[in-house]
C-alpha atoms as a PDB file:
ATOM      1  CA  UNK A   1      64.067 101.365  49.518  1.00  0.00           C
ATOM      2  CA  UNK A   2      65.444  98.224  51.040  1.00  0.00           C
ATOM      3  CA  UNK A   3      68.704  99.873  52.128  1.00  0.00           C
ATOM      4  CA  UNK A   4      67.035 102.861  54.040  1.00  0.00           C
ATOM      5  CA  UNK A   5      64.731 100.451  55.398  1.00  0.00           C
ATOM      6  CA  UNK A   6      67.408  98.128  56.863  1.00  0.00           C
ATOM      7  CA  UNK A   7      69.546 101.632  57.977  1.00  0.00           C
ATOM      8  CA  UNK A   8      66.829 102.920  59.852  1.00  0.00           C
ATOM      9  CA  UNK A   9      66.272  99.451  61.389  1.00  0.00           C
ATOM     10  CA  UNK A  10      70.673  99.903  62.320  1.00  0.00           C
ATOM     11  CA  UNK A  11      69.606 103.192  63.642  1.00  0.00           C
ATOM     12  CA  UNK A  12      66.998 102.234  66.049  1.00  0.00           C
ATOM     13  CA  UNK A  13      69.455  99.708  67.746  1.00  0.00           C
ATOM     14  CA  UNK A  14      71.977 102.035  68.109  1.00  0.00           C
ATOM     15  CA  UNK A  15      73.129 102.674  71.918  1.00  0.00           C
ATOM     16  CA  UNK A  16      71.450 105.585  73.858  1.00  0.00           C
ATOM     17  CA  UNK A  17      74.115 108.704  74.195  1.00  0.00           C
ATOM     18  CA  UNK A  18      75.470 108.615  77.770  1.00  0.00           C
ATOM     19  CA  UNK A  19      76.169 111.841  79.152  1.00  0.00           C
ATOM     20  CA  UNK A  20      79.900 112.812  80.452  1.00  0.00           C
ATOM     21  CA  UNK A  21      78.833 112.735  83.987  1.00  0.00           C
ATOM     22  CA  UNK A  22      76.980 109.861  83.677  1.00  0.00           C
ATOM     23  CA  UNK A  23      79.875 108.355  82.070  1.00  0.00           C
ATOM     24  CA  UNK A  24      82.158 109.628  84.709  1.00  0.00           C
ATOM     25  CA  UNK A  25      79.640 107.799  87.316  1.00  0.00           C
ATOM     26  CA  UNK A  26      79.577 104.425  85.319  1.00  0.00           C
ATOM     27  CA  UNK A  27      83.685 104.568  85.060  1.00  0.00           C
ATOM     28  CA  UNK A  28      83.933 105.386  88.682  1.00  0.00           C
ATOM     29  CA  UNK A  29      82.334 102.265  89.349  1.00  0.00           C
ATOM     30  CA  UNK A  30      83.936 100.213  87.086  1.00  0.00           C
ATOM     31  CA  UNK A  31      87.514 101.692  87.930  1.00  0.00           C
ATOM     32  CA  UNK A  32      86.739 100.679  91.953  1.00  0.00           C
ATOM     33  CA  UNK A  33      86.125  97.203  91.311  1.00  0.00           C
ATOM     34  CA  UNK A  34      89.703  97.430  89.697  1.00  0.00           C
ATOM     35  CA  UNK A  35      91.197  98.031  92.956  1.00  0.00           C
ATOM     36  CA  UNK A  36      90.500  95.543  94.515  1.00  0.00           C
ATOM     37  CA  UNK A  37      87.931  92.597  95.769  1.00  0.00           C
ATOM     38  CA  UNK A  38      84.359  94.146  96.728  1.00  0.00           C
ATOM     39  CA  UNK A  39      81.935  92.942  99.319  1.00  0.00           C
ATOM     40  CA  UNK A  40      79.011  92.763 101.793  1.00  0.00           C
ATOM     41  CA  UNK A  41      78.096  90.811 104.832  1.00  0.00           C
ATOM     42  CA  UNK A  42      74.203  91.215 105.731  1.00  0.00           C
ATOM     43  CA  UNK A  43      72.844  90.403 108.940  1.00  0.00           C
ATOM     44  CA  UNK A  44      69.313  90.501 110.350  1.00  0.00           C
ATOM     45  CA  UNK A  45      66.525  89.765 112.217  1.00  0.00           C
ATOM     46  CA  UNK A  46      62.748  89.883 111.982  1.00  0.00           C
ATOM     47  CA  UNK A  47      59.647  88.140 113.712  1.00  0.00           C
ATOM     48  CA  UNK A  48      58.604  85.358 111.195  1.00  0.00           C
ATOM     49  CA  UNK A  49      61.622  83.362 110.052  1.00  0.00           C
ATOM     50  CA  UNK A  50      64.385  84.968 112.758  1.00  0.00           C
ATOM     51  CA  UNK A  51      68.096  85.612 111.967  1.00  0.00           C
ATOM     52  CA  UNK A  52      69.418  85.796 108.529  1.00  0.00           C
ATOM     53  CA  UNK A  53      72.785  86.508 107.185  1.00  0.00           C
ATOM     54  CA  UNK A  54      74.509  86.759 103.817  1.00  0.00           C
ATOM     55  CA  UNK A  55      78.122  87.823 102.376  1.00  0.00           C
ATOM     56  CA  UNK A  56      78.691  89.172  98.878  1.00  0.00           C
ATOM     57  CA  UNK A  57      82.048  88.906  97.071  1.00  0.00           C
ATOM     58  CA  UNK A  58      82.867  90.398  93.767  1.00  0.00           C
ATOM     59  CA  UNK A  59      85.892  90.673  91.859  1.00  0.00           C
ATOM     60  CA  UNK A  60      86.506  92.254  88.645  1.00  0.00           C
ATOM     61  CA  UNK A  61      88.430  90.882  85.677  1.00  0.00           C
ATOM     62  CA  UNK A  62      90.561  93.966  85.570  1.00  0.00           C
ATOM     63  CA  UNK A  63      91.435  93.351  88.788  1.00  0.00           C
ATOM     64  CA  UNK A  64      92.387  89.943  88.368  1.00  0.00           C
ATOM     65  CA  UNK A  65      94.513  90.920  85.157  1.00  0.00           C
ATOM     66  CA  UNK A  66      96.010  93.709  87.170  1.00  0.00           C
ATOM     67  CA  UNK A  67      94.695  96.948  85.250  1.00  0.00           C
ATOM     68  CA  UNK A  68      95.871 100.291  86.577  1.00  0.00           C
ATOM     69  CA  UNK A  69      92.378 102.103  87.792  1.00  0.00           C
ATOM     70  CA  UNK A  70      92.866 105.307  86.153  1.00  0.00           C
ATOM     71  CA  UNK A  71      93.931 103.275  82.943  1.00  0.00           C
ATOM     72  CA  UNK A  72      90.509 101.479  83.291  1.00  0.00           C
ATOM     73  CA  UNK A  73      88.522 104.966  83.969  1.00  0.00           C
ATOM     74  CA  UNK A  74      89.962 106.818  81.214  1.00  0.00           C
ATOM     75  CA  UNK A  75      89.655 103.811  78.401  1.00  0.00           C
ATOM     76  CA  UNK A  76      85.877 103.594  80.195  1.00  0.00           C
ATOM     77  CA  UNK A  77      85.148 107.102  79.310  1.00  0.00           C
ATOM     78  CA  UNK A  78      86.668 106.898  75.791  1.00  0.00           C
ATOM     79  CA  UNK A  79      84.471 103.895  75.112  1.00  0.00           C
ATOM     80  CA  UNK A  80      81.199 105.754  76.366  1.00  0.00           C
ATOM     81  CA  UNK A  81      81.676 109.119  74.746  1.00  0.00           C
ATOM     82  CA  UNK A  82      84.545 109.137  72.755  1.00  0.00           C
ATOM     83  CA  UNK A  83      86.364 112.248  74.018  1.00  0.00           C
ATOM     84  CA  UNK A  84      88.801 112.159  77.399  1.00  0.00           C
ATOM     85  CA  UNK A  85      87.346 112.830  81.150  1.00  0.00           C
ATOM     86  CA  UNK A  86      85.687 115.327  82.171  1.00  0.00           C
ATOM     87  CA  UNK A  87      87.039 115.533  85.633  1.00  0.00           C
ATOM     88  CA  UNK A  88      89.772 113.013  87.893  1.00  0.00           C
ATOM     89  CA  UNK A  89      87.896 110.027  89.150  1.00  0.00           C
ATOM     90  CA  UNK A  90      86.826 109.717  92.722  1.00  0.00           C
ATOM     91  CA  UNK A  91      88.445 106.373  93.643  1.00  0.00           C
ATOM     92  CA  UNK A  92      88.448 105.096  97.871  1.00  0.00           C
END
């Protein structure tokens, strides 16, 4: 009784199945930040505090240890569904 308990309590935390195009999306991502530094500059305005600005800068750790993209998208999609890609990813 103990043993099903505690396997349905395994169960529960279990991850949620990701659909392949979801995956696909998710990989995308994560296969773009291996190409390279990302970022963002924000600038504004508005009538109670005035000018604001900001820049974003994120780099990924398969970046820095110099991962191949497509190596990073199809190992990504492995991971998430356990079968190979559905389609190419879209890279920039």
């Amino acid at each position: 009784m103990r043993a099903a308990a505690l396997l349905f309590a395994l169960a529960a935390c279990a991850p949620v199945p990701v659909t392949p195009e979801r995956a696909a999306e998710i990989c995308e991502e994560k296969a773009r930040a291996a190409q390279g530094p990302t970022g963002s500059v924000t600038v504004g305005t508005n009538s109670n505090t005035g000018g604001f600005g900001g820049v974003e800068i994120g780099v990924s750790s398969d970046f820095l240890a110099g991962r191949d993209p497509l190596e990073v998208y199809n190992e990504c999609i492995f991971d998430r569904t356990g079968a190979s890609p559905i389609r190419p990813p879209v890279l920039r």
